[in-house]
PDB file of N, CA and C in Angstrom:
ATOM      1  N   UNK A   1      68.173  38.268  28.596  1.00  0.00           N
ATOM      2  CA  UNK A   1      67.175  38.349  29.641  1.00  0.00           C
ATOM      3  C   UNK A   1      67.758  37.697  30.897  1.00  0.00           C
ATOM      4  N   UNK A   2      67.595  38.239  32.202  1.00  0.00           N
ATOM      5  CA  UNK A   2      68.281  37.875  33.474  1.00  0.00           C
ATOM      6  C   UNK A   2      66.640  37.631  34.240  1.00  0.00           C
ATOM      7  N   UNK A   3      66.806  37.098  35.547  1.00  0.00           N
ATOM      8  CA  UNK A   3      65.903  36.374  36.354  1.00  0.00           C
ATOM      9  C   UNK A   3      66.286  36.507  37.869  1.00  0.00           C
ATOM     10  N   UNK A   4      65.581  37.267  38.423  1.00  0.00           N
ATOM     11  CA  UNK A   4      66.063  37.409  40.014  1.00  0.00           C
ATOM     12  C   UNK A   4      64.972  37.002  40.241  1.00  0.00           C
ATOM     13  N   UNK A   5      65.260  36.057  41.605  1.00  0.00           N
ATOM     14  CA  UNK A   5      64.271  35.032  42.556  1.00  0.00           C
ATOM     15  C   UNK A   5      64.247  36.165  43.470  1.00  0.00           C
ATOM     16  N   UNK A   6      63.182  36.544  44.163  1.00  0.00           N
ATOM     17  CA  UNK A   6      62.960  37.273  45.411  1.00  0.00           C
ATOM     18  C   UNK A   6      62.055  36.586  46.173  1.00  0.00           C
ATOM     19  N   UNK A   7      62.244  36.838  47.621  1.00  0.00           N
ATOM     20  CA  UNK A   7      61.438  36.426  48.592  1.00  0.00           C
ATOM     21  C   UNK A   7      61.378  37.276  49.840  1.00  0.00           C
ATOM     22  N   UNK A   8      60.255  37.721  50.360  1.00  0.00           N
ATOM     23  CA  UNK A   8      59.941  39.220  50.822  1.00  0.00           C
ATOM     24  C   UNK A   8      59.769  38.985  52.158  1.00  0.00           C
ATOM     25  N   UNK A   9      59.537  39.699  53.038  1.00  0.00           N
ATOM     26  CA  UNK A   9      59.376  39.695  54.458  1.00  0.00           C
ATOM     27  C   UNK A   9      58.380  38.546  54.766  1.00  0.00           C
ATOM     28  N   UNK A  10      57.292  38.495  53.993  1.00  0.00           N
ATOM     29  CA  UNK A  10      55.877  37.536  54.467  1.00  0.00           C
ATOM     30  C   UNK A  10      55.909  36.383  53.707  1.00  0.00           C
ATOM     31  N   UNK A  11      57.097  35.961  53.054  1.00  0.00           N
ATOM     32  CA  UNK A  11      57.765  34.954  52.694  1.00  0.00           C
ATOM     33  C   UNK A  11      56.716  34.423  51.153  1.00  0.00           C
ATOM     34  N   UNK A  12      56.313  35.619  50.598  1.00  0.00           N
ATOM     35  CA  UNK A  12      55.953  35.612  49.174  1.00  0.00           C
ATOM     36  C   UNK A  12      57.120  35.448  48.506  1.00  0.00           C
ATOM     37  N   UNK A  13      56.953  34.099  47.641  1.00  0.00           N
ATOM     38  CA  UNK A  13      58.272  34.577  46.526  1.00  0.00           C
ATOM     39  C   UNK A  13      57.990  35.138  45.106  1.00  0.00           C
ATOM     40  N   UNK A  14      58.544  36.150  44.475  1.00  0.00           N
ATOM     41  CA  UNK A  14      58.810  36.649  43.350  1.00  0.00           C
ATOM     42  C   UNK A  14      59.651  36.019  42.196  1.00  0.00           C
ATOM     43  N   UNK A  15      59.062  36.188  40.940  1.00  0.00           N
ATOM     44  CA  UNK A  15      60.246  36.170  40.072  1.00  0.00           C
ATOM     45  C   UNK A  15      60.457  37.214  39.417  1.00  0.00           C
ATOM     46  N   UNK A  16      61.360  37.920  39.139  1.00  0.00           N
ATOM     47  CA  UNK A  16      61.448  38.772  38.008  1.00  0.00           C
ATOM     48  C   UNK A  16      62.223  38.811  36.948  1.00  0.00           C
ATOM     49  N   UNK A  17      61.861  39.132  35.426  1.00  0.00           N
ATOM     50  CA  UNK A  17      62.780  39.119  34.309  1.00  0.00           C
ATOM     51  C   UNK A  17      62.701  40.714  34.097  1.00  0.00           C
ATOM     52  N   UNK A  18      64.333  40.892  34.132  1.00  0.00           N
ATOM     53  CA  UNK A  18      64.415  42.138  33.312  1.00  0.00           C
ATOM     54  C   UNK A  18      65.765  41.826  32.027  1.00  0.00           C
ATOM     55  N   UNK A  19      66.087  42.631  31.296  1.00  0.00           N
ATOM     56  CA  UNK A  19      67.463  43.033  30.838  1.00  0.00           C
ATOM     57  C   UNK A  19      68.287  43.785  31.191  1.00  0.00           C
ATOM     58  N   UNK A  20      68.967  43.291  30.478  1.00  0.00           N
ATOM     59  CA  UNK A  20      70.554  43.805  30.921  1.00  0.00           C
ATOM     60  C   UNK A  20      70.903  45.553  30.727  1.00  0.00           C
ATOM     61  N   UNK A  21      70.974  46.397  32.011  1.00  0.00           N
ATOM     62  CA  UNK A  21      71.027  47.865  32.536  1.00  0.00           C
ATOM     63  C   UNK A  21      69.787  48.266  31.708  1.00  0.00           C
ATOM     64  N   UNK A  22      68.728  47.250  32.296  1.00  0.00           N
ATOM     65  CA  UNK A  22      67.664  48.388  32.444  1.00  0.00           C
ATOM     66  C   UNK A  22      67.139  49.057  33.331  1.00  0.00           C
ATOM     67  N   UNK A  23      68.114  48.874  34.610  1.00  0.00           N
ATOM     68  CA  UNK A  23      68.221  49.482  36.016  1.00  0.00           C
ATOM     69  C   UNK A  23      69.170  50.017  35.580  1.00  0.00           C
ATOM     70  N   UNK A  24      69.461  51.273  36.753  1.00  0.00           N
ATOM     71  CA  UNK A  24      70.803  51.504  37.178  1.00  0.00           C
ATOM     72  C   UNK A  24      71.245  50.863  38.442  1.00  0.00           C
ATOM     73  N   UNK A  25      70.363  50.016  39.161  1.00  0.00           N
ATOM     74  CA  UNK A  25      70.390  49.568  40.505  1.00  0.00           C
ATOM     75  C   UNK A  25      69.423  48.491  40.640  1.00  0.00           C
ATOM     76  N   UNK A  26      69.904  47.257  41.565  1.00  0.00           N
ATOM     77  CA  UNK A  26      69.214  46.543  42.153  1.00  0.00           C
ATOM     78  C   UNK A  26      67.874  47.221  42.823  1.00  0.00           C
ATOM     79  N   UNK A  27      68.009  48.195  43.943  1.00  0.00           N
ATOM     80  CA  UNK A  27      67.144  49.394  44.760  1.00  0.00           C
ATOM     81  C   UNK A  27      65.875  49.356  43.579  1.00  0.00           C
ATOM     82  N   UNK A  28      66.429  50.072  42.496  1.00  0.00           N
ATOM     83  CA  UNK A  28      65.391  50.662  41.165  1.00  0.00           C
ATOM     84  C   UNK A  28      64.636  49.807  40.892  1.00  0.00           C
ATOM     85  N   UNK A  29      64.800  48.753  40.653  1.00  0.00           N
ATOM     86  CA  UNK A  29      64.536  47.564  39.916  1.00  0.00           C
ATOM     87  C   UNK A  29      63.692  47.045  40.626  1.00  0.00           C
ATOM     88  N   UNK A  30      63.345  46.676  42.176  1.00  0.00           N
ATOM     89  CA  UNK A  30      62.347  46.054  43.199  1.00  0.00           C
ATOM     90  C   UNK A  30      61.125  46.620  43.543  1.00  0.00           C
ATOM     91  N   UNK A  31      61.669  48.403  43.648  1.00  0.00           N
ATOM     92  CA  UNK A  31      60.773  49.002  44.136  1.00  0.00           C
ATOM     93  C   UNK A  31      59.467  49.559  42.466  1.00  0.00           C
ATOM     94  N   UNK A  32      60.222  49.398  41.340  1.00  0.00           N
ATOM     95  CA  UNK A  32      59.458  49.602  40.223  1.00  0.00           C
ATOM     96  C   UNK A  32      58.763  48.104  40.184  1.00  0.00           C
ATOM     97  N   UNK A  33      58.972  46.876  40.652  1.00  0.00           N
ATOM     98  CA  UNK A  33      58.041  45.722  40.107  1.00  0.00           C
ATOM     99  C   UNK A  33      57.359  45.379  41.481  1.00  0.00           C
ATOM    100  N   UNK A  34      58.010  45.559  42.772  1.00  0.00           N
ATOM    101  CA  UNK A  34      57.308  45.141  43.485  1.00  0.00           C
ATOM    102  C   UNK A  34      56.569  46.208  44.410  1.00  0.00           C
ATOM    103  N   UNK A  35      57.299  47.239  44.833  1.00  0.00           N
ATOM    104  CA  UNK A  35      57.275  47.795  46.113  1.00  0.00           C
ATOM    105  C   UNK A  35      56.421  49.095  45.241  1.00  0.00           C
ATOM    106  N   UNK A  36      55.402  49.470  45.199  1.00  0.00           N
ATOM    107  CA  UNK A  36      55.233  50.973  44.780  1.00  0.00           C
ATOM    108  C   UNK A  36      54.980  51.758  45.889  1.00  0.00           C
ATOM    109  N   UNK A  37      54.686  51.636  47.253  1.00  0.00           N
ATOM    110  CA  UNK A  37      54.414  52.141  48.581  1.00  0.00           C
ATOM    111  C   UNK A  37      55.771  52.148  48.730  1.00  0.00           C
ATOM    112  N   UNK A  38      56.975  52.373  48.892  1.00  0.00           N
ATOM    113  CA  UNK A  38      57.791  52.563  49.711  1.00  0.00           C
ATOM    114  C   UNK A  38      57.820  53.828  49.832  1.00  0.00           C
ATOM    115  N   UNK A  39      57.061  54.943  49.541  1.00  0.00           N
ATOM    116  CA  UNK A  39      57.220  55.932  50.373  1.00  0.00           C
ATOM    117  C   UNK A  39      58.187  56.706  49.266  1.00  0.00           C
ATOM    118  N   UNK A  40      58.600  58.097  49.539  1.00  0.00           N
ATOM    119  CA  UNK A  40      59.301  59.378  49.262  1.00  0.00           C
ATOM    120  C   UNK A  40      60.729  59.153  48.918  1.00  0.00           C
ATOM    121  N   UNK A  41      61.463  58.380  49.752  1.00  0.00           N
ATOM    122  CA  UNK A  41      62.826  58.665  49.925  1.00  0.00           C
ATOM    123  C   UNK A  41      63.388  57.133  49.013  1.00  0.00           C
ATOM    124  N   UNK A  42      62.174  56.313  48.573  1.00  0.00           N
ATOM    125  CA  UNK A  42      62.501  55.418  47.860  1.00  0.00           C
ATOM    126  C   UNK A  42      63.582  54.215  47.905  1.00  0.00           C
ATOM    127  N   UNK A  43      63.214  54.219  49.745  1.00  0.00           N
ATOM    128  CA  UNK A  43      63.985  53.274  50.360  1.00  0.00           C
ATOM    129  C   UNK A  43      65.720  53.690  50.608  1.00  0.00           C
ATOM    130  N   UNK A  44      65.941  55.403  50.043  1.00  0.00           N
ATOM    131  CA  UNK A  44      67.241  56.038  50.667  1.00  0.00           C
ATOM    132  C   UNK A  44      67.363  56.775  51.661  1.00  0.00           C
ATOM    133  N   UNK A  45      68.850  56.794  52.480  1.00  0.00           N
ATOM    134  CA  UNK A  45      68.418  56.955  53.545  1.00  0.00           C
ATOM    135  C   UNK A  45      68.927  58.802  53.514  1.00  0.00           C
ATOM    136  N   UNK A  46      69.053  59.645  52.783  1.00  0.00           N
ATOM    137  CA  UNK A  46      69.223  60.791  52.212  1.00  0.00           C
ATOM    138  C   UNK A  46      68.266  61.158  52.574  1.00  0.00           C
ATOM    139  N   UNK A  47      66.649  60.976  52.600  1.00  0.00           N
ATOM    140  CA  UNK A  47      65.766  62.031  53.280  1.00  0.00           C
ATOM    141  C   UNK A  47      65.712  62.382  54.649  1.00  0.00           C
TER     142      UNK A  47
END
């Protein structure tokens, strides 16, 4: 089990536990626990 500290624009801090490649990406991993509004392009800049 791993532990990323986050702290967000409005200076909320987060913790999160995940395991090991249960992302394929940091990106994946924020927007599934924290962010569910980011919109379509899922924070890439491809759209």
């Amino acid at each position: 089990m791993y532990t990323l500290f986050v702290t967000d624009t409005v200076n909320n801090h987060h913790v999160i536990k995940f395991e090991r490649f249960e992302y394929n990406n940091l990106m994946e991993l924020l927007i599934n626990r924290l962010y569910d509004d980011i919109g379509a392009c899922k924070g890439d800049l491809s759209c």
